[in-house]
N, C-alpha and C. Protein backbone atom coordinates (compact mmCIF):
# COMPACT_ATOMS: atom_id res chain seq x y z
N UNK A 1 -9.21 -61.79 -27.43
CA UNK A 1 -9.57 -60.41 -27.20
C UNK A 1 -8.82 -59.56 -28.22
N UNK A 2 -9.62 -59.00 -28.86
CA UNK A 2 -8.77 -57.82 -30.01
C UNK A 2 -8.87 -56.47 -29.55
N UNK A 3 -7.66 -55.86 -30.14
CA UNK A 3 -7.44 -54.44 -29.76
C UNK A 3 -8.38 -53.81 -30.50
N UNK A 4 -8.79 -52.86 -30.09
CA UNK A 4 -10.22 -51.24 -31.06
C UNK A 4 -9.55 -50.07 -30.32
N UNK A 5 -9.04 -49.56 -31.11
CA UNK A 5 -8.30 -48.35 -31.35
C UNK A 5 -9.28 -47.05 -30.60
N UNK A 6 -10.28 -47.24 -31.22
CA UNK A 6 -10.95 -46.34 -30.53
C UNK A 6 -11.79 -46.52 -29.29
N UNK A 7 -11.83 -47.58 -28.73
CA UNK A 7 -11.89 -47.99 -27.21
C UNK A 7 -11.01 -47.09 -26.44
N UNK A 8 -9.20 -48.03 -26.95
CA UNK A 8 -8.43 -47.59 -26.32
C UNK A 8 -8.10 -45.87 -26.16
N UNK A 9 -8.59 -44.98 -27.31
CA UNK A 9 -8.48 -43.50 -27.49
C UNK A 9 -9.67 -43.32 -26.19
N UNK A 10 -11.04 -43.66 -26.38
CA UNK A 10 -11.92 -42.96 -25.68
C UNK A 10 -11.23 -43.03 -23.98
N UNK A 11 -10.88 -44.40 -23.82
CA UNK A 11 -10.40 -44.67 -22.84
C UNK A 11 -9.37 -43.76 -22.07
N UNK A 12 -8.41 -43.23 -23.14
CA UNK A 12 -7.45 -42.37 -22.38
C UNK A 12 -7.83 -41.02 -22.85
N UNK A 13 -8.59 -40.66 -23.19
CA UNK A 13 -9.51 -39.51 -23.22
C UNK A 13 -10.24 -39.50 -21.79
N UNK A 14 -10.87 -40.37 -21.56
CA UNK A 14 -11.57 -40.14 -20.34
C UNK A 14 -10.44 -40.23 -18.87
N UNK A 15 -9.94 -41.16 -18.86
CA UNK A 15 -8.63 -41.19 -17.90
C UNK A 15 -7.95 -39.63 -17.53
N UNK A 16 -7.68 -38.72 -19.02
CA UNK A 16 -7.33 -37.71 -19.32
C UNK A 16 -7.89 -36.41 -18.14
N UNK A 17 -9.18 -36.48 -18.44
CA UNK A 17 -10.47 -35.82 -18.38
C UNK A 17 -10.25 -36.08 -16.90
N UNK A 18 -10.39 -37.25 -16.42
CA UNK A 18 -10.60 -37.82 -14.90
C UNK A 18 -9.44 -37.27 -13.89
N UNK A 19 -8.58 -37.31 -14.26
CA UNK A 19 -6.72 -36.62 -14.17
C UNK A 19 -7.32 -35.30 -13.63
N UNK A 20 -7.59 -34.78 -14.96
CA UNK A 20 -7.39 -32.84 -14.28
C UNK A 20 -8.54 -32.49 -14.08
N UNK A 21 -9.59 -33.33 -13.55
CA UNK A 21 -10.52 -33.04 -12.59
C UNK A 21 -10.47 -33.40 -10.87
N UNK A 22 -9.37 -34.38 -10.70
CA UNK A 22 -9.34 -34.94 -9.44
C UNK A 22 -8.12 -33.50 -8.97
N UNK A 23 -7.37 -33.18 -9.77
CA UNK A 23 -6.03 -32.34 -9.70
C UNK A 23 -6.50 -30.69 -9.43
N UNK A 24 -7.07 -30.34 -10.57
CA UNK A 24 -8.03 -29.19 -10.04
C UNK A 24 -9.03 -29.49 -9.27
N UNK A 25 -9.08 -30.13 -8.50
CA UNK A 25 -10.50 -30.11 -7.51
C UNK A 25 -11.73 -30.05 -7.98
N UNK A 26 -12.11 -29.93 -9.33
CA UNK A 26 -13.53 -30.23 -10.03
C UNK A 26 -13.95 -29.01 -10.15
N UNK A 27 -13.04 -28.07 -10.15
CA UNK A 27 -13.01 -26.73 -10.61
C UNK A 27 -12.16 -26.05 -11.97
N UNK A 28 -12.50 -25.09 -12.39
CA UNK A 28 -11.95 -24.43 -13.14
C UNK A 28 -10.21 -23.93 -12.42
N UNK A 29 -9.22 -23.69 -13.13
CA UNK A 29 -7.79 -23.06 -12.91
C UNK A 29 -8.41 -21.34 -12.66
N UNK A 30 -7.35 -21.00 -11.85
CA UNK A 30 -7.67 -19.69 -11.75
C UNK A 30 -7.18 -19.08 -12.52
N UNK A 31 -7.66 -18.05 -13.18
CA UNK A 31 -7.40 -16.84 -14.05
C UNK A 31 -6.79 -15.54 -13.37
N UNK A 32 -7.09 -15.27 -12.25
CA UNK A 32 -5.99 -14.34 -11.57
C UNK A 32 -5.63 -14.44 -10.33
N UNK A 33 -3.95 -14.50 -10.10
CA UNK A 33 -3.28 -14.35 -9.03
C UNK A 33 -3.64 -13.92 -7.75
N UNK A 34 -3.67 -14.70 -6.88
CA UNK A 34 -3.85 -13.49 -5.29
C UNK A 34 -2.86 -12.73 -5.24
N UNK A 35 -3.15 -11.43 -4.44
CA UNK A 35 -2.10 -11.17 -3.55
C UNK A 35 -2.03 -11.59 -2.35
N UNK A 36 -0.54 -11.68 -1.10
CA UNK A 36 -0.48 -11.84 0.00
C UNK A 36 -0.18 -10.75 0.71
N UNK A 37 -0.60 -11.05 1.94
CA UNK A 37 -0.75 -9.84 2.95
C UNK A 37 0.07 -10.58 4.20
N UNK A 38 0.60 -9.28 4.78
CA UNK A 38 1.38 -9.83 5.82
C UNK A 38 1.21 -9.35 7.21
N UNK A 39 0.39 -7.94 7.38
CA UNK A 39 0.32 -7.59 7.79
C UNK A 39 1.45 -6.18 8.36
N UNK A 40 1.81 -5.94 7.49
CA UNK A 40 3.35 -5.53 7.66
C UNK A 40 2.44 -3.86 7.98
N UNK A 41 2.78 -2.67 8.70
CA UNK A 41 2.68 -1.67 8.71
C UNK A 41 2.81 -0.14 7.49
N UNK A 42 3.21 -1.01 6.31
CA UNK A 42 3.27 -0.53 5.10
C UNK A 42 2.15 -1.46 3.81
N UNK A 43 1.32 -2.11 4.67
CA UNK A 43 0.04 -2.75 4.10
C UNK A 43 -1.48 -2.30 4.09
N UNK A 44 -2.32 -2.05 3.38
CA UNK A 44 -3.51 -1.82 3.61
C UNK A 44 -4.44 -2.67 3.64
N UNK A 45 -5.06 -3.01 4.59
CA UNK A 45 -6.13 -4.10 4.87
C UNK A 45 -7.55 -4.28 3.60
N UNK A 46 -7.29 -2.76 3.61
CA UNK A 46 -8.47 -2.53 2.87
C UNK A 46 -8.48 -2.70 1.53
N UNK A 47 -7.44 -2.39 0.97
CA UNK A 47 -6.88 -2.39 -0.65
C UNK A 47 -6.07 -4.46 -0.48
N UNK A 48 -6.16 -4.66 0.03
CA UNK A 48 -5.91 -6.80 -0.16
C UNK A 48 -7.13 -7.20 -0.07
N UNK A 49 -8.41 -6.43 1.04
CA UNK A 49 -9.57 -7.09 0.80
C UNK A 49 -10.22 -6.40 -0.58
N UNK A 50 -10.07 -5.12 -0.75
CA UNK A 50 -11.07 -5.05 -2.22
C UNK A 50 -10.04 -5.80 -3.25
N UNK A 51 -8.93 -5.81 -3.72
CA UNK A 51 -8.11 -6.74 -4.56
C UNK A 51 -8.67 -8.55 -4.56
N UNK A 52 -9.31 -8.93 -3.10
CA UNK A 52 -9.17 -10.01 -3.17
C UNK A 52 -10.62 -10.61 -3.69
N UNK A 53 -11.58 -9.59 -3.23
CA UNK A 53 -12.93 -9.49 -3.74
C UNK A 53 -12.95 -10.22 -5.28
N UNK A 54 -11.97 -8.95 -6.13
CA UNK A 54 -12.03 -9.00 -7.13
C UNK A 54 -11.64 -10.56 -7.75
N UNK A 55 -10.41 -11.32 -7.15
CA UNK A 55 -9.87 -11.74 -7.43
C UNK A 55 -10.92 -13.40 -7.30
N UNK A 56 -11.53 -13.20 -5.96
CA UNK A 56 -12.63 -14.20 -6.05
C UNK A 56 -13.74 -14.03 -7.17
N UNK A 57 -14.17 -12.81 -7.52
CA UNK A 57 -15.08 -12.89 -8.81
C UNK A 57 -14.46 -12.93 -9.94
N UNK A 58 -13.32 -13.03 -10.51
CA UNK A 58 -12.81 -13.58 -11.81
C UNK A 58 -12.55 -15.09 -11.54
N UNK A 59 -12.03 -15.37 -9.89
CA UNK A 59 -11.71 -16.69 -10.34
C UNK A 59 -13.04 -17.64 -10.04
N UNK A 60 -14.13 -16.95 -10.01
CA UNK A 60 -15.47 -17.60 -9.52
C UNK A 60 -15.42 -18.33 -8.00
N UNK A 61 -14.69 -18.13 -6.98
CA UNK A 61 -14.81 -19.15 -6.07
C UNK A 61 -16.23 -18.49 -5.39
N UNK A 62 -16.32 -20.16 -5.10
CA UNK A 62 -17.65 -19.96 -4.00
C UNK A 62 -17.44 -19.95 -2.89
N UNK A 63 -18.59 -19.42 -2.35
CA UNK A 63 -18.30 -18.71 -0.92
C UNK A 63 -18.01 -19.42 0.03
N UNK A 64 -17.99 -20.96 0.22
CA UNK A 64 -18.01 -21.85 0.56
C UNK A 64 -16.45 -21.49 1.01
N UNK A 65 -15.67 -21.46 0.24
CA UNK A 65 -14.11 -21.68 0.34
C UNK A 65 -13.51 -20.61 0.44
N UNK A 66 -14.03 -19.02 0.17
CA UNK A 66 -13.28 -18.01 0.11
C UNK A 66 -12.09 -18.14 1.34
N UNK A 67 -12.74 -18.50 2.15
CA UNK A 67 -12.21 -18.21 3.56
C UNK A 67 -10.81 -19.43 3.78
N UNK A 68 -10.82 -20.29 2.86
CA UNK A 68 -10.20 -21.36 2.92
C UNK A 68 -9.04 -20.46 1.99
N UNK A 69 -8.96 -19.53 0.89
CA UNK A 69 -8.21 -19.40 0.16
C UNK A 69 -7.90 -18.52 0.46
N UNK A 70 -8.31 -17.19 1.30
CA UNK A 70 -8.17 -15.84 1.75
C UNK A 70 -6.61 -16.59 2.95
N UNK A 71 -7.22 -17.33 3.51
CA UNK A 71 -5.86 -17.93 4.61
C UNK A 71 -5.13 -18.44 3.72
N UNK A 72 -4.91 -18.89 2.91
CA UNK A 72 -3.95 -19.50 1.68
C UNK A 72 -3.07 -18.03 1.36
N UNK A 73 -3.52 -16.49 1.32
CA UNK A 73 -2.78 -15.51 0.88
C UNK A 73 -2.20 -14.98 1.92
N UNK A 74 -2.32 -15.36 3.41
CA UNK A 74 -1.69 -14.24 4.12
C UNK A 74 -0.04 -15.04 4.31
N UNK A 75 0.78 -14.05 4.88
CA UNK A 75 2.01 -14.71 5.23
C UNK A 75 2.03 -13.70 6.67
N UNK A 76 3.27 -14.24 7.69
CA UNK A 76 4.06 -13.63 8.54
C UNK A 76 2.98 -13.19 9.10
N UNK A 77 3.24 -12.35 9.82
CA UNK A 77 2.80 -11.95 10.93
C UNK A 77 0.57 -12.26 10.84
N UNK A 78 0.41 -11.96 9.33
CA UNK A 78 -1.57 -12.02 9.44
C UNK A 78 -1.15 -13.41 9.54
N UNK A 79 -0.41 -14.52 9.15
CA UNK A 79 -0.80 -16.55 9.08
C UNK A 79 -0.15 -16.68 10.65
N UNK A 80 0.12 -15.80 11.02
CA UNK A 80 0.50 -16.43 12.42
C UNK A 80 -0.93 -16.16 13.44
N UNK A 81 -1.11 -14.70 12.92
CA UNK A 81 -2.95 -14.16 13.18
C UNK A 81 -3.85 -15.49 13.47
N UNK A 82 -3.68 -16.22 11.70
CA UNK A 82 -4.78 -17.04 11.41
C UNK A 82 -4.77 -18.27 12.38
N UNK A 83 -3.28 -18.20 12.23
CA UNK A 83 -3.23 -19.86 13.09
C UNK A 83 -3.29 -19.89 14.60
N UNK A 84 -3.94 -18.86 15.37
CA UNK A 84 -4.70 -18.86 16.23
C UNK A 84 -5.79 -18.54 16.41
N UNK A 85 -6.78 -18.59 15.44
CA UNK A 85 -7.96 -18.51 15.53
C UNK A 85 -8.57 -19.88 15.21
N UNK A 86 -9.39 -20.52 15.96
CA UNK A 86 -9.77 -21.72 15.89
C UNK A 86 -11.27 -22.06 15.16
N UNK A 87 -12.25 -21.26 15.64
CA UNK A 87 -13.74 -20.34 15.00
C UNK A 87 -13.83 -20.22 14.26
N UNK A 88 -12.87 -19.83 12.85
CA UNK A 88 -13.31 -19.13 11.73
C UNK A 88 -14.16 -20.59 10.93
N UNK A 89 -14.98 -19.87 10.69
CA UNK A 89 -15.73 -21.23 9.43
C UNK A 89 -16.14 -20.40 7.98
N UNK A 90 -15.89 -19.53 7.97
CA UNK A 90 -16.82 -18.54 6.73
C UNK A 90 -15.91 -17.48 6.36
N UNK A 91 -16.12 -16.79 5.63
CA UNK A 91 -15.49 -15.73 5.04
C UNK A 91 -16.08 -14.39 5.34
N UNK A 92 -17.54 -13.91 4.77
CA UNK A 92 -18.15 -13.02 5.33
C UNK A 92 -19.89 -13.29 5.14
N UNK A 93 -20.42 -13.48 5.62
CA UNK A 93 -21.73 -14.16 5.14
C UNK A 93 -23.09 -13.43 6.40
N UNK A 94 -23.63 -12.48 6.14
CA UNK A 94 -24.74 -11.75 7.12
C UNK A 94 -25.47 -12.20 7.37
N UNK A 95 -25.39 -12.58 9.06
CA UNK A 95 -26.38 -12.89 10.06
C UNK A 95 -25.64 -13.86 10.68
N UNK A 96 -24.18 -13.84 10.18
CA UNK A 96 -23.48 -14.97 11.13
C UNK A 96 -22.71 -14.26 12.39
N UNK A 97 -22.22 -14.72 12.99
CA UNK A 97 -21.55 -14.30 14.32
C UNK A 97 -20.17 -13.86 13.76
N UNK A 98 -19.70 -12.58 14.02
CA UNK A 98 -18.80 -11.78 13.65
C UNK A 98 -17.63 -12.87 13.80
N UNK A 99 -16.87 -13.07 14.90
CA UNK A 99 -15.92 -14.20 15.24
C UNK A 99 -15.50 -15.63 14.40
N UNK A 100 -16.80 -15.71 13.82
CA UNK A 100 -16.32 -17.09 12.93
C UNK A 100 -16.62 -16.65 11.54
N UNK A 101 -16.30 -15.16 11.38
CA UNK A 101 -16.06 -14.75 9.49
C UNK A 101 -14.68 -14.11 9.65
N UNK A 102 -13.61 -14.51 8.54
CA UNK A 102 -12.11 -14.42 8.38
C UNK A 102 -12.61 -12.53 7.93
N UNK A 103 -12.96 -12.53 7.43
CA UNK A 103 -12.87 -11.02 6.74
C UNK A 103 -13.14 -9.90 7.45
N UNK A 104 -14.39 -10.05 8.28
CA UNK A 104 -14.16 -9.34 9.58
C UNK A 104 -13.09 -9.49 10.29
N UNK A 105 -13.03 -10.40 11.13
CA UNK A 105 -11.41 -10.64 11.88
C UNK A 105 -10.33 -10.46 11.33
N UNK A 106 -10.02 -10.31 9.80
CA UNK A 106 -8.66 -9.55 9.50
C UNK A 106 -8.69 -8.21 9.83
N UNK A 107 -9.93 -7.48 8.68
CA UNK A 107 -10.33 -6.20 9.20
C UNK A 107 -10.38 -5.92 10.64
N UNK A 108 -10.63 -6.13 11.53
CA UNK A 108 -10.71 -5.97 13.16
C UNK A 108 -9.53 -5.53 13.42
N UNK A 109 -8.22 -6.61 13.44
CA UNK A 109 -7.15 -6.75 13.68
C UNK A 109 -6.15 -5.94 12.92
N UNK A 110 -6.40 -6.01 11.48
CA UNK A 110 -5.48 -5.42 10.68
C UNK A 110 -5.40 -3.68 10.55
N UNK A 111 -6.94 -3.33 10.85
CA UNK A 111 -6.92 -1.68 10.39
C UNK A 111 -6.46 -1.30 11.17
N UNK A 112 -5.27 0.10 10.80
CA UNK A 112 -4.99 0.34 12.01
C UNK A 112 -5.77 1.90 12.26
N UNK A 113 -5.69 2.91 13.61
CA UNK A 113 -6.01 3.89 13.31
C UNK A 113 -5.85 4.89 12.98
N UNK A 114 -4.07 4.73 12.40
CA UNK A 114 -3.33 5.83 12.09
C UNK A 114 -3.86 5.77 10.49
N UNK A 115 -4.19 4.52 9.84
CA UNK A 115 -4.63 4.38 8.26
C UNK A 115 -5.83 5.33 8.58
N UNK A 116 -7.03 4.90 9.37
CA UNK A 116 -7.97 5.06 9.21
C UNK A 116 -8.49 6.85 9.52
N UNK A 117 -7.48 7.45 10.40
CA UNK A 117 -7.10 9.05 10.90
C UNK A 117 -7.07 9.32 9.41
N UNK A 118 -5.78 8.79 8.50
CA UNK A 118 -5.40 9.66 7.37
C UNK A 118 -6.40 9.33 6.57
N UNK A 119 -7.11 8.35 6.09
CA UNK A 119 -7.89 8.23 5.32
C UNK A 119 -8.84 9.33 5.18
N UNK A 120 -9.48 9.89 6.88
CA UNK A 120 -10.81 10.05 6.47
C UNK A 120 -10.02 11.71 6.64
N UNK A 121 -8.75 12.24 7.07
CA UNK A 121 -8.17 13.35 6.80
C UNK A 121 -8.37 13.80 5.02
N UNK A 122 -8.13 12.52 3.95
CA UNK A 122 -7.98 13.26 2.61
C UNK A 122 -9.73 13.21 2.66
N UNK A 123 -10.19 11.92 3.05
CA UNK A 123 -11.97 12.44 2.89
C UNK A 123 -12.32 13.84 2.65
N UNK A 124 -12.06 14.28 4.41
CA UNK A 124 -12.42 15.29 4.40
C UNK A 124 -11.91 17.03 3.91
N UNK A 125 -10.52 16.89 3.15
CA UNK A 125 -10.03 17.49 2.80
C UNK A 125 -10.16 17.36 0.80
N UNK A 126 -10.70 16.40 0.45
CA UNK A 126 -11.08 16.04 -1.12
C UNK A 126 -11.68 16.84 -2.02
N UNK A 127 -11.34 17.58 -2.93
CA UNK A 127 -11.42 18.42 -3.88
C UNK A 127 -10.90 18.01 -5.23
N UNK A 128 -12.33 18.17 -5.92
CA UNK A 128 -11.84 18.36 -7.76
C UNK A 128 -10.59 19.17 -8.09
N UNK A 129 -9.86 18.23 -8.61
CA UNK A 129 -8.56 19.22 -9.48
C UNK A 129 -9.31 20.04 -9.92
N UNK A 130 -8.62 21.48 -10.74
CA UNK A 130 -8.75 21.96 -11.82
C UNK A 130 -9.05 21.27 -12.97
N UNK A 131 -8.28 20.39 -13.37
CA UNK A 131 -8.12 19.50 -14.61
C UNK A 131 -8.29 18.10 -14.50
N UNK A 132 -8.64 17.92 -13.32
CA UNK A 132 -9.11 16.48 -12.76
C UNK A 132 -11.13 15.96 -13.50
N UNK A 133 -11.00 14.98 -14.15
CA UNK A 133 -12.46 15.04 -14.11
C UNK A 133 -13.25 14.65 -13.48
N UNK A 134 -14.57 14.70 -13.43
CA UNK A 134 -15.75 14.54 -12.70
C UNK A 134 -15.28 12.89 -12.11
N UNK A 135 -15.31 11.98 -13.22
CA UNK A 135 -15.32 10.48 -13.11
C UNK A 135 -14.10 10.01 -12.03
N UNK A 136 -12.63 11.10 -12.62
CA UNK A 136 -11.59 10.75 -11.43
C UNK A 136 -12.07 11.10 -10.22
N UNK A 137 -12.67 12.27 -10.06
CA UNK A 137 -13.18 12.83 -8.82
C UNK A 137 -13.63 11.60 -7.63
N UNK A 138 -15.05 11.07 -8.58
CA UNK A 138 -15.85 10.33 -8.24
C UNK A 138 -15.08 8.87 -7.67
N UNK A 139 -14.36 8.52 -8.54
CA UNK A 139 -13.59 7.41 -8.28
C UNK A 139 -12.53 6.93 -6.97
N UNK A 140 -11.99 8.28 -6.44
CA UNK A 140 -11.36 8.80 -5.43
C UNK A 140 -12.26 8.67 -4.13
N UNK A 141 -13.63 9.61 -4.51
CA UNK A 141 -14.46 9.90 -3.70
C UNK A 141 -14.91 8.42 -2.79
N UNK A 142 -15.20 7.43 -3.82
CA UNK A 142 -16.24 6.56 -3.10
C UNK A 142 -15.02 5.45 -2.84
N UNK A 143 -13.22 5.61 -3.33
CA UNK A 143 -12.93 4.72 -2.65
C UNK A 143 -12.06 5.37 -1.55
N UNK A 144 -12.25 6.56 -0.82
CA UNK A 144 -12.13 6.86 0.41
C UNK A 144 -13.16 6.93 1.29
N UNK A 145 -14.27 7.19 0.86
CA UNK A 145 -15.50 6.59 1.64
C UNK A 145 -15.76 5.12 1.69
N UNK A 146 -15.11 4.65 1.01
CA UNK A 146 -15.15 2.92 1.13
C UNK A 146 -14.51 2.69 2.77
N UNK A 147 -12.95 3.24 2.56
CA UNK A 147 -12.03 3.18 3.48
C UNK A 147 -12.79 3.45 5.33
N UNK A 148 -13.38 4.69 4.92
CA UNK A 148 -13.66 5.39 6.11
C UNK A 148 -14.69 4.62 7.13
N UNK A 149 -15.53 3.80 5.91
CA UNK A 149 -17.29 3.93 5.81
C UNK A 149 -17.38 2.26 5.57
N UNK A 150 -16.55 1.01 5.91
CA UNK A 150 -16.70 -0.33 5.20
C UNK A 150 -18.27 -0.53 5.30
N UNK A 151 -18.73 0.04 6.29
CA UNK A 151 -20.25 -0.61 6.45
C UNK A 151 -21.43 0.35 5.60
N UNK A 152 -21.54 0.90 5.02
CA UNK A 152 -22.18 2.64 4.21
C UNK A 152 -23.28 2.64 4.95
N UNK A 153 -22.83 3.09 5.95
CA UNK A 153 -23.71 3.24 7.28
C UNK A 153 -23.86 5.44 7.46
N UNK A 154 -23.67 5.94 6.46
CA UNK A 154 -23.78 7.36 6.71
C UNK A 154 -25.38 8.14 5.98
N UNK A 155 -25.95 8.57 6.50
CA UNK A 155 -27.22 9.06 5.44
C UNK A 155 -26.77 9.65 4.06
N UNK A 156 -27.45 9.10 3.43
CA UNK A 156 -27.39 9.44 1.85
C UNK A 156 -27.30 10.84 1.52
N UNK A 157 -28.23 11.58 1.92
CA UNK A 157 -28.13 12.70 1.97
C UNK A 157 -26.95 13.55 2.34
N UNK A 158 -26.09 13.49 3.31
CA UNK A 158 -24.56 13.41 3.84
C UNK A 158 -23.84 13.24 2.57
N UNK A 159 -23.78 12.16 2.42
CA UNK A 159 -22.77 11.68 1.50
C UNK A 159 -22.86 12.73 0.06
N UNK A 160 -24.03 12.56 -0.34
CA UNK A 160 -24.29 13.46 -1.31
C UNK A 160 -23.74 15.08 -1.55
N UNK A 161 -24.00 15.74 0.08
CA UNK A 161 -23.42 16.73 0.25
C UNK A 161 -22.15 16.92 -0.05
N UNK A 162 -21.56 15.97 0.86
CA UNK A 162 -20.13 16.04 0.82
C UNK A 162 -19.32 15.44 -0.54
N UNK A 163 -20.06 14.96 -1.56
CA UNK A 163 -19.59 14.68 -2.72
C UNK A 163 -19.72 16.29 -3.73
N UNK A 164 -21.05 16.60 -3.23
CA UNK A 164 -21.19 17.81 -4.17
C UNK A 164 -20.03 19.39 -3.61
N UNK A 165 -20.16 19.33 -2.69
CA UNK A 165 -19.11 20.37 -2.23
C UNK A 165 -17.94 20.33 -2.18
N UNK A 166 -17.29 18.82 -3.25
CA UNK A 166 -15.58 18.51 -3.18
C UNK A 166 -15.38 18.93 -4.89
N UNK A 167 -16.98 19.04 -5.73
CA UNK A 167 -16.90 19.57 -6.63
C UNK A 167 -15.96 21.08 -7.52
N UNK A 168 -15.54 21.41 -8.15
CA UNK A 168 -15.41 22.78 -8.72
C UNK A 168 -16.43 23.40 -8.56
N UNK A 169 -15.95 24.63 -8.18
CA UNK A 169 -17.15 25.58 -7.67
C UNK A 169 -18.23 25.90 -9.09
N UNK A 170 -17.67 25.68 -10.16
CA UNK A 170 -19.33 25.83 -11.30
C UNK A 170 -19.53 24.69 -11.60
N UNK A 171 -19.22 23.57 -11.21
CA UNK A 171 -20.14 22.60 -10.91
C UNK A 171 -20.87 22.63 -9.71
N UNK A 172 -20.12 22.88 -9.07
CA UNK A 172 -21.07 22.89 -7.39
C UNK A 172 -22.14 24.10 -7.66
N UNK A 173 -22.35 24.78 -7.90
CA UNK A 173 -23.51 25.94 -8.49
C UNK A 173 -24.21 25.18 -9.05
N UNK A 174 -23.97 24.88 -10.33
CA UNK A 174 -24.99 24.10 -11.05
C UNK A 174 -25.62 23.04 -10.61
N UNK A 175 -24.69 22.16 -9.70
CA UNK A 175 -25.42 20.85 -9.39
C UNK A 175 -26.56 21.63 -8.34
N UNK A 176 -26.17 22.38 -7.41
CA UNK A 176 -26.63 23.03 -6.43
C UNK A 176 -28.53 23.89 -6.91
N UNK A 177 -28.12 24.50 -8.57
CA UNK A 177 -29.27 24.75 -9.03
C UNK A 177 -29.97 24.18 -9.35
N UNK A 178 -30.03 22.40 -9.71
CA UNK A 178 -30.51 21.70 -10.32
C UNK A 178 -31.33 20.84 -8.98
N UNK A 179 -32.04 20.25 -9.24
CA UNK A 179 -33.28 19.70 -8.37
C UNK A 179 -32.15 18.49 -7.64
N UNK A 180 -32.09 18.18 -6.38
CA UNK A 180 -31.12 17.25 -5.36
C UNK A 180 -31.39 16.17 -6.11
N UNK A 181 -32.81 15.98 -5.69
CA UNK A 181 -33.65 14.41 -5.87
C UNK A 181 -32.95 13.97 -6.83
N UNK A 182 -32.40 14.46 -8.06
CA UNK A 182 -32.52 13.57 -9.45
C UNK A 182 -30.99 13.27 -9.26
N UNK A 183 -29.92 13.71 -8.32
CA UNK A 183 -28.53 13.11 -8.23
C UNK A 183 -28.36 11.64 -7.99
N UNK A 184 -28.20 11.21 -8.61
CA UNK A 184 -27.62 9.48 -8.42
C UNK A 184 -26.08 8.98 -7.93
């Protein structure tokens, strides 16, 4: 039997290959960090789930597992949460039974209503700086209506209002003169 050099290369090329596919799970490495949540009273439920959103669409996970890795980020008091819930099978997936999706049941548990009082307090108190622009405005706007509103369960028309009247008053004129319909 003779040695071939390049047997033996392909060979530990593939061995290689076989390694950090069994190691990564037949997935890609993640590209960004979770955060963990603890549930601590100086935490927002809402700002770990939109962070974590994000964090599942850079690192591509499928939906399959979110829920497997979302319990991988909590500590203290939310993993003590988790580790009595027996039900959960999913993450958040519509038309399933509220009880066996992790993301509802953090949300359930975690919001509290003193967050959710102040939240919709700056809602409704939200006004364009002087020197603030339209885009910061906007940016503010829809992530305190995120807060208030997880389900965007309010008529469009509403919302619209109350976006246009947090405006500067010569914008709010103008938008006000200009035809509703064409606001996006």
């Amino acid at each position: 039997m003779t040695f071939d050099a390049n047997v033996a290369q392909t060979l530990t090329l593939a061995l290689t290959n076989l390694n950090a596919t069994l190691v990564g799970g037949g997935r890609k490495n993640k590209l960004v960090n979770y955060l963990t949540f603890s549930g601590r009273e100086d935490e927002d439920i809402d700002d770990f789930m939109s962070e974590l959103a994000k964090a599942f669409a850079v690192n591509q996970v499928p939906d399959n597992r979110k829920h497997i890795v979302a319990a991988s980020c909590l500590k203290g008091t939310a993993a003590n949460f988790y580790d009595g819930l027996a039900s959960i099978t999913e993450w958040n997936v519509a038309g399933q039974v509220a009880n066996t999706q992790l993301k509802l049941t953090l949300e359930a548990r975690f919001r509290s209503k003193i967050q959710a009082i102040h939240y919709y307090n700056q809602y409704l108190i939200l006004k364009q700086g002087t020197i603030q622009t339209v885009d910061s405005y906007a940016n503010r706007f829809l992530e305190l209506r995120s807060k208030i509103n997880p389900n965007n369960n309010t008529p469009v028309a509403h919302v619209v209002l109350k976006f246009i009247q947090g405006l500067l008053l010569q914008l709010m004129t103008i938008t006000y003169a200009l035809n509703l319909g064409n606001i996006q």
